[in-house]
N, C-alpha and C. Protein backbone atom coordinates (compact mmCIF):
# COMPACT_ATOMS: atom_id res chain seq x y z
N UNK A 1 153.18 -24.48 -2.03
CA UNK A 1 153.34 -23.85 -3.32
C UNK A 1 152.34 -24.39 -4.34
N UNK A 2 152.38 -25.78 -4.23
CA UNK A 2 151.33 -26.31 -5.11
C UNK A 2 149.95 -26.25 -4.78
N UNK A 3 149.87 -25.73 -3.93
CA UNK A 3 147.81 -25.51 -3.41
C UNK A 3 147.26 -23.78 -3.94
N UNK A 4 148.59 -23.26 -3.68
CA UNK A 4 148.37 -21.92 -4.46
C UNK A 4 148.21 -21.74 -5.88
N UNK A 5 148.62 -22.54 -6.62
CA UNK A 5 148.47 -22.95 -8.15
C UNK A 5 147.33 -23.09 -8.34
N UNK A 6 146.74 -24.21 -7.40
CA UNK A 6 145.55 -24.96 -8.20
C UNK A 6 144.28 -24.31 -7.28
N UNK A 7 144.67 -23.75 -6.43
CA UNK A 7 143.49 -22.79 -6.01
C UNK A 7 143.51 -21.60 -7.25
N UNK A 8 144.65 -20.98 -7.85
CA UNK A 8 144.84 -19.78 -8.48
C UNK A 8 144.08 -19.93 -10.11
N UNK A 9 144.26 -21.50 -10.06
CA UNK A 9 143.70 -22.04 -11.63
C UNK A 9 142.17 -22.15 -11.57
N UNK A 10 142.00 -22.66 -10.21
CA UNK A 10 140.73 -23.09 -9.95
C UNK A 10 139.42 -21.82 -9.82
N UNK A 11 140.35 -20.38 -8.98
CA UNK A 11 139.75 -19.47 -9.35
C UNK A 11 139.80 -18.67 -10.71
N UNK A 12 140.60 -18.99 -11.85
CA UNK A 12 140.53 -18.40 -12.98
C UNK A 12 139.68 -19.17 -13.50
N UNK A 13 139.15 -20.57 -13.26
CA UNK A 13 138.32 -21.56 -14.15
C UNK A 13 136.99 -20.93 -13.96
N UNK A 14 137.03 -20.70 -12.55
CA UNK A 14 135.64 -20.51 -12.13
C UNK A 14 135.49 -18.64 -12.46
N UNK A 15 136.25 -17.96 -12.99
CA UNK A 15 135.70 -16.62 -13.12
C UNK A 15 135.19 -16.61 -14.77
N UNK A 16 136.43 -17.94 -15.68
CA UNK A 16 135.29 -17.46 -17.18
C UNK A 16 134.29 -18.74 -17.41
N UNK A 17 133.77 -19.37 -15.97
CA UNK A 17 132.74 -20.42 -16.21
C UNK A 17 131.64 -19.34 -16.05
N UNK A 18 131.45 -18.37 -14.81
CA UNK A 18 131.13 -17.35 -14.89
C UNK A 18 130.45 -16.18 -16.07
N UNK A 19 131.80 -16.14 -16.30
CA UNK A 19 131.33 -15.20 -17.44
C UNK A 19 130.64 -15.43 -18.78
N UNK A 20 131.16 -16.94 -19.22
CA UNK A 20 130.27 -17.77 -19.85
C UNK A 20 129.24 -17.83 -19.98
N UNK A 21 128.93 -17.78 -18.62
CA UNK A 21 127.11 -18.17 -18.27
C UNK A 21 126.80 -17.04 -18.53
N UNK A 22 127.29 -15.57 -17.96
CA UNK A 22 126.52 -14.66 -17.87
C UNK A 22 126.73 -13.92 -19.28
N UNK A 23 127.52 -14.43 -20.32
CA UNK A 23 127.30 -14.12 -21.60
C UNK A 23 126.17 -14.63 -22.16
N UNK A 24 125.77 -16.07 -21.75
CA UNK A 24 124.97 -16.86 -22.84
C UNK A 24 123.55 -15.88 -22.14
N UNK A 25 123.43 -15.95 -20.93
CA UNK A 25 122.37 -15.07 -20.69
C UNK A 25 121.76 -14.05 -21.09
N UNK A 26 122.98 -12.86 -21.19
CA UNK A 26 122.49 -12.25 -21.83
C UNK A 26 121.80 -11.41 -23.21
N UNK A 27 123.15 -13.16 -23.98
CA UNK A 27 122.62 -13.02 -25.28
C UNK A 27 121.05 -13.53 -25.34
N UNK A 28 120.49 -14.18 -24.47
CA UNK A 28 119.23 -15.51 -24.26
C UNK A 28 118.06 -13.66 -24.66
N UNK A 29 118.74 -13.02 -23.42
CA UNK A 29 117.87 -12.10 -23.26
C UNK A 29 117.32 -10.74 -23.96
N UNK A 30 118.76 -10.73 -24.70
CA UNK A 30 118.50 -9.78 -26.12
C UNK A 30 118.06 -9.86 -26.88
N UNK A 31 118.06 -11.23 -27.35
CA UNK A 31 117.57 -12.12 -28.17
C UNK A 31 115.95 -11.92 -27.78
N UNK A 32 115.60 -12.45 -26.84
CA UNK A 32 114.01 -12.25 -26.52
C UNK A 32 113.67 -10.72 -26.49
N UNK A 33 114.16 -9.35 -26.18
CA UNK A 33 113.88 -8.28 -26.46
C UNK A 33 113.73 -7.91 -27.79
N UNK A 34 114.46 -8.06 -28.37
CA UNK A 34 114.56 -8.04 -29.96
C UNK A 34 113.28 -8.62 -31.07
N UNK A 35 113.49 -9.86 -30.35
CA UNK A 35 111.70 -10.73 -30.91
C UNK A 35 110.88 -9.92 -30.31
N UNK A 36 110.25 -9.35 -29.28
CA UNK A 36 109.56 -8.83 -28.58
C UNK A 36 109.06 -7.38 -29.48
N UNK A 37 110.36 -7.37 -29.48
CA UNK A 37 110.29 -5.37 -30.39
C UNK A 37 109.84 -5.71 -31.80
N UNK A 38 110.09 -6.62 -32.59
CA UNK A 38 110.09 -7.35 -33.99
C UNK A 38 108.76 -7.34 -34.06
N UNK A 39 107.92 -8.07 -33.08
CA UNK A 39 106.92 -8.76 -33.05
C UNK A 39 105.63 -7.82 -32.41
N UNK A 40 105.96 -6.67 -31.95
CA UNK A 40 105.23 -5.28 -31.53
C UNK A 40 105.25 -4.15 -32.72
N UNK A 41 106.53 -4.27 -33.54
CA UNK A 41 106.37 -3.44 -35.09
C UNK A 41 105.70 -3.78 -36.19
N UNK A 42 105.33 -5.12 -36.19
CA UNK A 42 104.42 -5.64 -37.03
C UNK A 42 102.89 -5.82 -36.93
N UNK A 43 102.56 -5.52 -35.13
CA UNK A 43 101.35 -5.56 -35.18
C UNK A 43 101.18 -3.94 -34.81
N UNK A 44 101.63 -2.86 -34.68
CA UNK A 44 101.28 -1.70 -35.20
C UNK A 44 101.65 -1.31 -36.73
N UNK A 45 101.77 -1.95 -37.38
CA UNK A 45 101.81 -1.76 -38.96
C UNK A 45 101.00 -2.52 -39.43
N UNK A 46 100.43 -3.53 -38.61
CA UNK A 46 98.99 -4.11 -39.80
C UNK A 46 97.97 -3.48 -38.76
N UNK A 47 97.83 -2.76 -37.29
CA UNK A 47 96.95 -2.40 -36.79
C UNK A 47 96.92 -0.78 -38.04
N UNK A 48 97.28 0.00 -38.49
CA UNK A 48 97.63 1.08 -39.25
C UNK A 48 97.52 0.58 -40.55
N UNK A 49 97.44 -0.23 -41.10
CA UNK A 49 97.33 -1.21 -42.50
C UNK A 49 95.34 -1.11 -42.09
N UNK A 50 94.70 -1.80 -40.97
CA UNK A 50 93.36 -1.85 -41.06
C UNK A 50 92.61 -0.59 -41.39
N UNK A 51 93.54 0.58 -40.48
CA UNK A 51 92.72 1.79 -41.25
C UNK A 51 92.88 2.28 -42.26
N UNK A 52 94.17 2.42 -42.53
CA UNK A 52 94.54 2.72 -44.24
C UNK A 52 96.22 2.38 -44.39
N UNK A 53 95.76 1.81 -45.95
CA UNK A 53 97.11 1.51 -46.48
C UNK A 53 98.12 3.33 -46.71
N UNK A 54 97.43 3.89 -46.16
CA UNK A 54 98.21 5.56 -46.47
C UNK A 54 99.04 5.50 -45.78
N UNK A 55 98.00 5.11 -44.18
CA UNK A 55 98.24 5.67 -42.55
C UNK A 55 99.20 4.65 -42.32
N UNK A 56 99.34 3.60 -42.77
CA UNK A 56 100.48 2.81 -42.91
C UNK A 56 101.54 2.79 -43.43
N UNK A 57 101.60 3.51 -44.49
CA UNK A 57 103.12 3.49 -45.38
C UNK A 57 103.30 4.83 -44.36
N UNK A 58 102.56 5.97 -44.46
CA UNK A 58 103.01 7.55 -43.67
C UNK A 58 103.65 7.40 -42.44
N UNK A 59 102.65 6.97 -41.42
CA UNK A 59 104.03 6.50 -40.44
C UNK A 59 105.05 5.49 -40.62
N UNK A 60 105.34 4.93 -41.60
CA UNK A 60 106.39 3.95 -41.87
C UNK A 60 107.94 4.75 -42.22
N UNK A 61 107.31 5.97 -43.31
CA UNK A 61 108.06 6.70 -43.64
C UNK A 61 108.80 7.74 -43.06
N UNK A 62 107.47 8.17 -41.82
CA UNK A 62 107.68 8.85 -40.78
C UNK A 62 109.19 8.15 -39.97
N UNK A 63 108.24 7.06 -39.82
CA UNK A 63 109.58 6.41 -38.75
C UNK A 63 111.08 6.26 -39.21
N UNK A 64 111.08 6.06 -41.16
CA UNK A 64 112.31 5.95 -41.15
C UNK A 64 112.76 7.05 -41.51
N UNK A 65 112.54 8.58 -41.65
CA UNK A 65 113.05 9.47 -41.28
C UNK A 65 113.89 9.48 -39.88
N UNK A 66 113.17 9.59 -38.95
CA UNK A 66 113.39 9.49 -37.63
C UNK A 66 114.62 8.99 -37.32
N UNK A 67 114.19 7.21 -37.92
CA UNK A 67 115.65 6.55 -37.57
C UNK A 67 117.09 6.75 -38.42
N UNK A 68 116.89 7.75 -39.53
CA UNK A 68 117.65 8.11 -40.33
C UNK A 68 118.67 9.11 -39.52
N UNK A 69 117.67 10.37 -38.94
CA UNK A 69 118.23 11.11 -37.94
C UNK A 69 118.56 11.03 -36.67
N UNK A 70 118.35 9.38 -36.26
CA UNK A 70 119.13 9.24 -35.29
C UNK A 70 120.27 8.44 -35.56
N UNK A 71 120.40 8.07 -36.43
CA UNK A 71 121.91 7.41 -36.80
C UNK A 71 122.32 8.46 -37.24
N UNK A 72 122.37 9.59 -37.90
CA UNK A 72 123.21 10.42 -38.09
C UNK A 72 123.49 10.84 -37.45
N UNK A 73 122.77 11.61 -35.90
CA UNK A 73 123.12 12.13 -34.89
C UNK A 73 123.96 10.86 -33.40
N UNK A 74 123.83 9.46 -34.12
CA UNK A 74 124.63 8.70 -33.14
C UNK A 74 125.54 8.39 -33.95
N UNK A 75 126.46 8.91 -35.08
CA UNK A 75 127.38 8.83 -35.66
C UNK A 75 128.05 9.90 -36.16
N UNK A 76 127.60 10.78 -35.90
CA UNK A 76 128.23 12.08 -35.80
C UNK A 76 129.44 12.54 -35.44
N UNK A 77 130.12 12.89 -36.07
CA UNK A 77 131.61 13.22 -35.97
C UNK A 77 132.34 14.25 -35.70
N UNK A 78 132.84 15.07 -34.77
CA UNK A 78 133.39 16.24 -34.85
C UNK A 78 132.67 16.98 -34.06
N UNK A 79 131.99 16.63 -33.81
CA UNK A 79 130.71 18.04 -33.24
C UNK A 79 130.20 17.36 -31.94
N UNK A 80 129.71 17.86 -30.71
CA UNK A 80 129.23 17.54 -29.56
C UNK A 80 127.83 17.11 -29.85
N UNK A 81 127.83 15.77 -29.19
CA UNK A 81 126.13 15.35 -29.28
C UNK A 81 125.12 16.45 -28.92
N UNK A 82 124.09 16.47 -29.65
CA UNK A 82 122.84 17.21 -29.44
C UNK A 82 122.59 16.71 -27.93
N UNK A 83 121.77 17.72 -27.62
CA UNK A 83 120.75 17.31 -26.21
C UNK A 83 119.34 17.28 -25.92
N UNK A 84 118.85 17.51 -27.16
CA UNK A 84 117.26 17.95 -27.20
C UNK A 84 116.68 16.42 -27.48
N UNK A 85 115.42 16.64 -27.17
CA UNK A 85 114.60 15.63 -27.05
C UNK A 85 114.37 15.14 -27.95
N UNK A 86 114.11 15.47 -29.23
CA UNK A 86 113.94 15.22 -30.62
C UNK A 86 115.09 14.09 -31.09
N UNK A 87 116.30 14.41 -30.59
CA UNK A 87 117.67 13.56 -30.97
C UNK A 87 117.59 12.31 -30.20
N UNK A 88 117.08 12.51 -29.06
CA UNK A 88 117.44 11.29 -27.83
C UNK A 88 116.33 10.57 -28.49
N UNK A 89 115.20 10.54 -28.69
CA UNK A 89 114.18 10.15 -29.26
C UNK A 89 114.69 9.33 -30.63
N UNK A 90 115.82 10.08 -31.31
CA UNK A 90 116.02 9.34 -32.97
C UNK A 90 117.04 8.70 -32.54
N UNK A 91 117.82 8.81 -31.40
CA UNK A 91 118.89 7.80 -31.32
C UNK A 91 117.86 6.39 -31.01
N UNK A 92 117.17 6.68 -30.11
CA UNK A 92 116.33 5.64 -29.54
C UNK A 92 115.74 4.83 -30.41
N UNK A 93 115.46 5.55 -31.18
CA UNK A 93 114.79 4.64 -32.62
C UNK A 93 115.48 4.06 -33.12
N UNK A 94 116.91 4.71 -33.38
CA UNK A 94 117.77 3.81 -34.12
C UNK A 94 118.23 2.52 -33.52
N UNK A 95 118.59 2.99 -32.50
CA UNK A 95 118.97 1.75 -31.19
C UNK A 95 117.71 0.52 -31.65
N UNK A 96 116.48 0.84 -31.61
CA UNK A 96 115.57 -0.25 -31.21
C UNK A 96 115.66 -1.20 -32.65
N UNK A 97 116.03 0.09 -34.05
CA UNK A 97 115.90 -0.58 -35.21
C UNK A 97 116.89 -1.64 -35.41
N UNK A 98 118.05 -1.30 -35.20
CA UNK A 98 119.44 -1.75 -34.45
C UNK A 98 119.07 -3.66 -33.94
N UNK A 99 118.40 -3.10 -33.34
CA UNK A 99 117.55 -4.27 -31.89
C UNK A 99 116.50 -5.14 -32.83
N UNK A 100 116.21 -4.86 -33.71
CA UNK A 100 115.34 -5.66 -34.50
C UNK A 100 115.58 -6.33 -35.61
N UNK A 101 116.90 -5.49 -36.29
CA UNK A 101 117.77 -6.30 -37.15
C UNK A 101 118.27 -7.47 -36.03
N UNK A 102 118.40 -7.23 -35.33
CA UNK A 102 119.27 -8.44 -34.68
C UNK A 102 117.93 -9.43 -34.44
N UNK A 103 117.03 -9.16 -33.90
CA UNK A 103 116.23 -9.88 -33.96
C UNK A 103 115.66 -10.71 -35.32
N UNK A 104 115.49 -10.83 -36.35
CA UNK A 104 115.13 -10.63 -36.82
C UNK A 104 116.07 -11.97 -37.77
N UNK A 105 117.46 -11.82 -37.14
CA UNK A 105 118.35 -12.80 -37.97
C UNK A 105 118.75 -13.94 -36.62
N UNK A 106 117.34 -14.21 -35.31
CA UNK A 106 117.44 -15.06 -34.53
C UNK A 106 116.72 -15.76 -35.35
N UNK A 107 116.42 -16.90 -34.44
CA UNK A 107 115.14 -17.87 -34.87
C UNK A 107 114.02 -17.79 -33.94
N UNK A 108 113.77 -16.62 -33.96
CA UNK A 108 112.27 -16.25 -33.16
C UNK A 108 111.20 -16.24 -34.16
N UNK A 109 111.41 -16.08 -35.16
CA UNK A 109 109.94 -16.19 -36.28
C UNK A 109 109.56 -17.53 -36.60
């Protein structure tokens, strides 16, 4: 009776030592995607800054349109998600912007 206990404890120890790990991991790894994405938006905004301060704010503005309409369309209420390419595209943006706030409040800079 008592080997079934401490085998039963021993496998619950070992499933959230487990999960532990494979939490810290994958925060390790979001974390580095996030810097990654952070650190790729800033050098296409000063690569677009060298040719013009226009061509730089325009797609800036561009983009946060974009990500405007994909948070509206990934928060959308009542109505069946879109399917067109245009939407999957602004969710995507939003997702990544999403992904860069988080980055952004690591200590990758």
């Amino acid at each position: 009776m008592a080997g079934g206990r401490v085998a039963r404890a021993a496998r619950k120890t070992g499933e959230h030592v487990a999960e532990s790990v494979a939490e810290m991991l994958l925060e390790a790894a979001l974390a580095v995607v996030a810097c990654l994405i952070l650190a790729a938006g800033v050098a296409v905004f000063l690569a677009g800054w060298r040719i013009s301060p226009f061509v730089a704010g325009g797609s800036l503005g561009g983009f946060l349109l974009l990500v405007g309409y994909g948070a509206r369309e990934a928060f959308r209420s009542g109505k069946p998600a879109r399917r067109g390419r245009l939407a999957t595209v602004a969710v995507a943006a939003f997702a990544l912007v999403v992904l860069v706030l988080y980055g952004a409040s690591c200590e990758c800079l």
